[in-house]
C-alpha atoms as a PDB file:
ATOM      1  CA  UNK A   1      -4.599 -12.407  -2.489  1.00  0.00           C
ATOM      2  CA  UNK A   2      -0.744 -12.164  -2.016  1.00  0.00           C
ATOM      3  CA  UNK A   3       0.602 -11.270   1.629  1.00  0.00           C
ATOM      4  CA  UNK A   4       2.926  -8.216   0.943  1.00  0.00           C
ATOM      5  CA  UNK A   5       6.064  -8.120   3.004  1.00  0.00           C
ATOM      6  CA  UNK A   6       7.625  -4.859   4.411  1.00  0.00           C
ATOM      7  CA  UNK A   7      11.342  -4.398   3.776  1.00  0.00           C
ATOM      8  CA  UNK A   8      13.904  -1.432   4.160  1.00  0.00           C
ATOM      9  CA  UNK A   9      14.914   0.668   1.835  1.00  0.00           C
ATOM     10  CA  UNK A  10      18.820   0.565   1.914  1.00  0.00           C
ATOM     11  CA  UNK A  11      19.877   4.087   1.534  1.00  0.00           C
ATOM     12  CA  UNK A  12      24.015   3.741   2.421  1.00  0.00           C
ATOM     13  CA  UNK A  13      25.929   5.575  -0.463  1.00  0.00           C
ATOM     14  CA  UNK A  14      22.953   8.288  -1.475  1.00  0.00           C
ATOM     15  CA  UNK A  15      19.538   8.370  -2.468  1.00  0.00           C
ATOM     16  CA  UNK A  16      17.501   4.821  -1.871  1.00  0.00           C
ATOM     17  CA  UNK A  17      15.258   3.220  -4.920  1.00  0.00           C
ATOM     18  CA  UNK A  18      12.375   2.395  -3.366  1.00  0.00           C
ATOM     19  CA  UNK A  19      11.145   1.313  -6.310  1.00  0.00           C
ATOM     20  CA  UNK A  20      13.469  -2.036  -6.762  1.00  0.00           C
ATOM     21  CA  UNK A  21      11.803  -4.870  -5.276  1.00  0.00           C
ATOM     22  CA  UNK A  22       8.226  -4.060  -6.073  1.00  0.00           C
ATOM     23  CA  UNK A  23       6.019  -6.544  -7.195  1.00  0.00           C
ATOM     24  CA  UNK A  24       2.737  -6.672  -9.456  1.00  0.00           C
ATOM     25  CA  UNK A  25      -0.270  -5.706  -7.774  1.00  0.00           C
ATOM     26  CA  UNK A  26      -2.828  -8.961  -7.483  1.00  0.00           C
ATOM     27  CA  UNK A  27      -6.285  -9.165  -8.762  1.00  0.00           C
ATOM     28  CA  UNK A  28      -7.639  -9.880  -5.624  1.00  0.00           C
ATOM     29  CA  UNK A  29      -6.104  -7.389  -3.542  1.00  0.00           C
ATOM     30  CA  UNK A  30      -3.199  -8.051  -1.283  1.00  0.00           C
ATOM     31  CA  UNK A  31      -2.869  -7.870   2.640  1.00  0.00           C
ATOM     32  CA  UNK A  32       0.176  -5.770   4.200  1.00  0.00           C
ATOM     33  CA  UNK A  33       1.565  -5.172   7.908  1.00  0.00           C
ATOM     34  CA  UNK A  34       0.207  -2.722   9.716  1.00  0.00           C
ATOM     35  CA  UNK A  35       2.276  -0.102  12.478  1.00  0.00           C
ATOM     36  CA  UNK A  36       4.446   2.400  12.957  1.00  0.00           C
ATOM     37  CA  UNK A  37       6.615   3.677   9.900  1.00  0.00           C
ATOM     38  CA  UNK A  38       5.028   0.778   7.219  1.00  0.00           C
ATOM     39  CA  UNK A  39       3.605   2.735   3.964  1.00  0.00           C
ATOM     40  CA  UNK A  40       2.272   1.428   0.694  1.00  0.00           C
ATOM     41  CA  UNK A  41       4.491   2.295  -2.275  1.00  0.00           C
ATOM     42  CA  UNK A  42       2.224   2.224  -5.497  1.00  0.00           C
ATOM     43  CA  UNK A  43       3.679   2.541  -8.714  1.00  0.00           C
ATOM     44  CA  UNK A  44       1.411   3.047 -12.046  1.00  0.00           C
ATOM     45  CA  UNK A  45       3.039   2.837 -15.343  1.00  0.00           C
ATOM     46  CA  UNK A  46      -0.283   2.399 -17.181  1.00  0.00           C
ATOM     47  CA  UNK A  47      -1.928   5.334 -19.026  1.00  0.00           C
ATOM     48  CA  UNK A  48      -4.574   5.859 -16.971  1.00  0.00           C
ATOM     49  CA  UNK A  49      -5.005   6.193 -13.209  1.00  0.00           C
ATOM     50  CA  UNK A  50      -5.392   3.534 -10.884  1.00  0.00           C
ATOM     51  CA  UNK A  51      -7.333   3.969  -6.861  1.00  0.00           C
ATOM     52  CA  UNK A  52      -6.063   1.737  -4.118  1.00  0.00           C
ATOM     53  CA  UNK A  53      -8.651   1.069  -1.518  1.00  0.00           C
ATOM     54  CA  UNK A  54      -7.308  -0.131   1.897  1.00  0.00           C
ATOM     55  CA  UNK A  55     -10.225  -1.290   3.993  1.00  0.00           C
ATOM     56  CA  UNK A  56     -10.915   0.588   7.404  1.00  0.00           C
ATOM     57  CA  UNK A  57     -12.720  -1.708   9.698  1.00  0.00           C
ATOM     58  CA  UNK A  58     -12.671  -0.432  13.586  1.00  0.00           C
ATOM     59  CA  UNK A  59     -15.598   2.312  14.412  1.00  0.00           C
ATOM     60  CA  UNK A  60     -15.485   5.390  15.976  1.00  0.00           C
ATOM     61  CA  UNK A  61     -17.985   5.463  19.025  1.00  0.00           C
ATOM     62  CA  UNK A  62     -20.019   3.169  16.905  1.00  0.00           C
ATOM     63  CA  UNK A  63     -19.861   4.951  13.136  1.00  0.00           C
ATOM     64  CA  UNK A  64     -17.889   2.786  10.887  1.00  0.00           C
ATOM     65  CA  UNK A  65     -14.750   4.909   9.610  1.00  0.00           C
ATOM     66  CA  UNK A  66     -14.556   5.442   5.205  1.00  0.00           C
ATOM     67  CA  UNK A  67     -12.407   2.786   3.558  1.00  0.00           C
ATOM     68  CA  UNK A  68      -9.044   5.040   2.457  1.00  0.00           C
ATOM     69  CA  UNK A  69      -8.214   6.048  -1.221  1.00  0.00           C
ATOM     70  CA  UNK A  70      -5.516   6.267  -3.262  1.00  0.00           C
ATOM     71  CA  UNK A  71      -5.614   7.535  -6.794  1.00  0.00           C
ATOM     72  CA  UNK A  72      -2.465   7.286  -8.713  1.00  0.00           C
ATOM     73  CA  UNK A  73      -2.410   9.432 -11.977  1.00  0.00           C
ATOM     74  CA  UNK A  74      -0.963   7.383 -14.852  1.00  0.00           C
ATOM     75  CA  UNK A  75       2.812   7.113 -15.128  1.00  0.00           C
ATOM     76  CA  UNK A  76       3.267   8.294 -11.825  1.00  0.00           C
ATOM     77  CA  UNK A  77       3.614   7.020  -7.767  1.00  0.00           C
ATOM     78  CA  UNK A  78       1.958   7.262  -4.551  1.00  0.00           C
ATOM     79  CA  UNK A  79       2.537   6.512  -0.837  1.00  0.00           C
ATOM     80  CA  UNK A  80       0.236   5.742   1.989  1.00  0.00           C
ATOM     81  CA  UNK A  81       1.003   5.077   5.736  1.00  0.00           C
ATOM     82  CA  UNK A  82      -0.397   1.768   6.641  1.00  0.00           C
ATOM     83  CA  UNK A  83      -1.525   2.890  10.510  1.00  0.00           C
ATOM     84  CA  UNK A  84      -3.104   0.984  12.817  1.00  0.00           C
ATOM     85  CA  UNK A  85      -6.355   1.922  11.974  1.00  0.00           C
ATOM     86  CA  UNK A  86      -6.174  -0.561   8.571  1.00  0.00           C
ATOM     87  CA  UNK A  87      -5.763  -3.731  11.087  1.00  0.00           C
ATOM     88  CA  UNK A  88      -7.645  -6.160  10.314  1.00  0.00           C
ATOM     89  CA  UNK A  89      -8.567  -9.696  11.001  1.00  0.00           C
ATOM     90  CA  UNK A  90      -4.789 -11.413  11.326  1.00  0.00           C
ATOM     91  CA  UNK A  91      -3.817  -8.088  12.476  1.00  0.00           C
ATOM     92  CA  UNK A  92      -3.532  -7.255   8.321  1.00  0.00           C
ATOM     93  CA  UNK A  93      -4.624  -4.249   6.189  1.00  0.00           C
ATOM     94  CA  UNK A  94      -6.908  -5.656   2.934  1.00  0.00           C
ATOM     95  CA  UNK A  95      -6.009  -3.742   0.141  1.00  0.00           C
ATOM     96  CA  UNK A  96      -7.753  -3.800  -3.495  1.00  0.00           C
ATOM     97  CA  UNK A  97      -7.110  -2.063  -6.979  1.00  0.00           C
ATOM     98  CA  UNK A  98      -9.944  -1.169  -9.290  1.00  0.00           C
ATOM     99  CA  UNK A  99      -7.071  -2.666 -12.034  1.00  0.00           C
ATOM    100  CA  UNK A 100      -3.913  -4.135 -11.391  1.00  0.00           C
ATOM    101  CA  UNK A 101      -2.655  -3.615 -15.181  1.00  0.00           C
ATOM    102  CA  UNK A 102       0.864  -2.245 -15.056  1.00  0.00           C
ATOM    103  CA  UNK A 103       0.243  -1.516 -10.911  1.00  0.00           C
ATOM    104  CA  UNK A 104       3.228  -2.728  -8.879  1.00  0.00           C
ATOM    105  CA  UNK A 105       2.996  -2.465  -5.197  1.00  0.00           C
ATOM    106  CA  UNK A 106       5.826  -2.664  -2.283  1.00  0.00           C
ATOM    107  CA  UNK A 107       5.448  -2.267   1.487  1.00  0.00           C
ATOM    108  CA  UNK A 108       8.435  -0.277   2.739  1.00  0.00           C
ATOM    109  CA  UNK A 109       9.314   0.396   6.358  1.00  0.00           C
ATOM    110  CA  UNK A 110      10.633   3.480   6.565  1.00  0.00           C
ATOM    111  CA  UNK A 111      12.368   5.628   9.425  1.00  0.00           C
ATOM    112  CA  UNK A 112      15.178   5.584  12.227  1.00  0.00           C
END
């Protein structure tokens, strides 16, 4: 399980690649940083689609809150906000892929 740092996205001189500095997705799922303007970039270039699961652990006047999903059609990209509400234990969302085959993954902090 790799511990996924978030980082800016420059965007001086025009539009900002958010893709550069993404790294493979890991078997056993990843952990990310949790708050205020932190999403989960998720980039498939496999043929077929991939779903991101980011664990939900609090409860909501004692009901356990779904897990959230991501499904990323093949060839193409999806963002998530990581909110509070993915914290975990170490103050970390747990994320896993059903396949990590071409699936490249990048925290970005985004905003003002």
């Amino acid at each position: 399980m790799a511990a996924l740092a978030a980082t800016r996205a420059a965007t001086l001189g025009g539009i900002a690649d958010i893709t550069a500095g993404a790294a493979a997705a890991t078997e056993g799922g990843d952990t990310a940083p949790v708050g205020p303007g932190l999403f989960l970039l998720a980039i498939n270039a496999g043929g077929t689609s991939r779903t991101i699961t980011i664990a939900t652990p609090g409860t909501v006047h004692g009901h356990p809150v779904a897990d959230a999903t991501l499904v990323v059609a093949a060839g193409d990209t999806g963002l998530i906000p990581l909110t509070t509400l993915f914290r975990g234990t170490g103050g970390r969302a747990a994320i896993t892929y059903d396949a990590v085959t071409s699936l490249s993954v990048r925290v970005l902090e985004l905003g003002a």
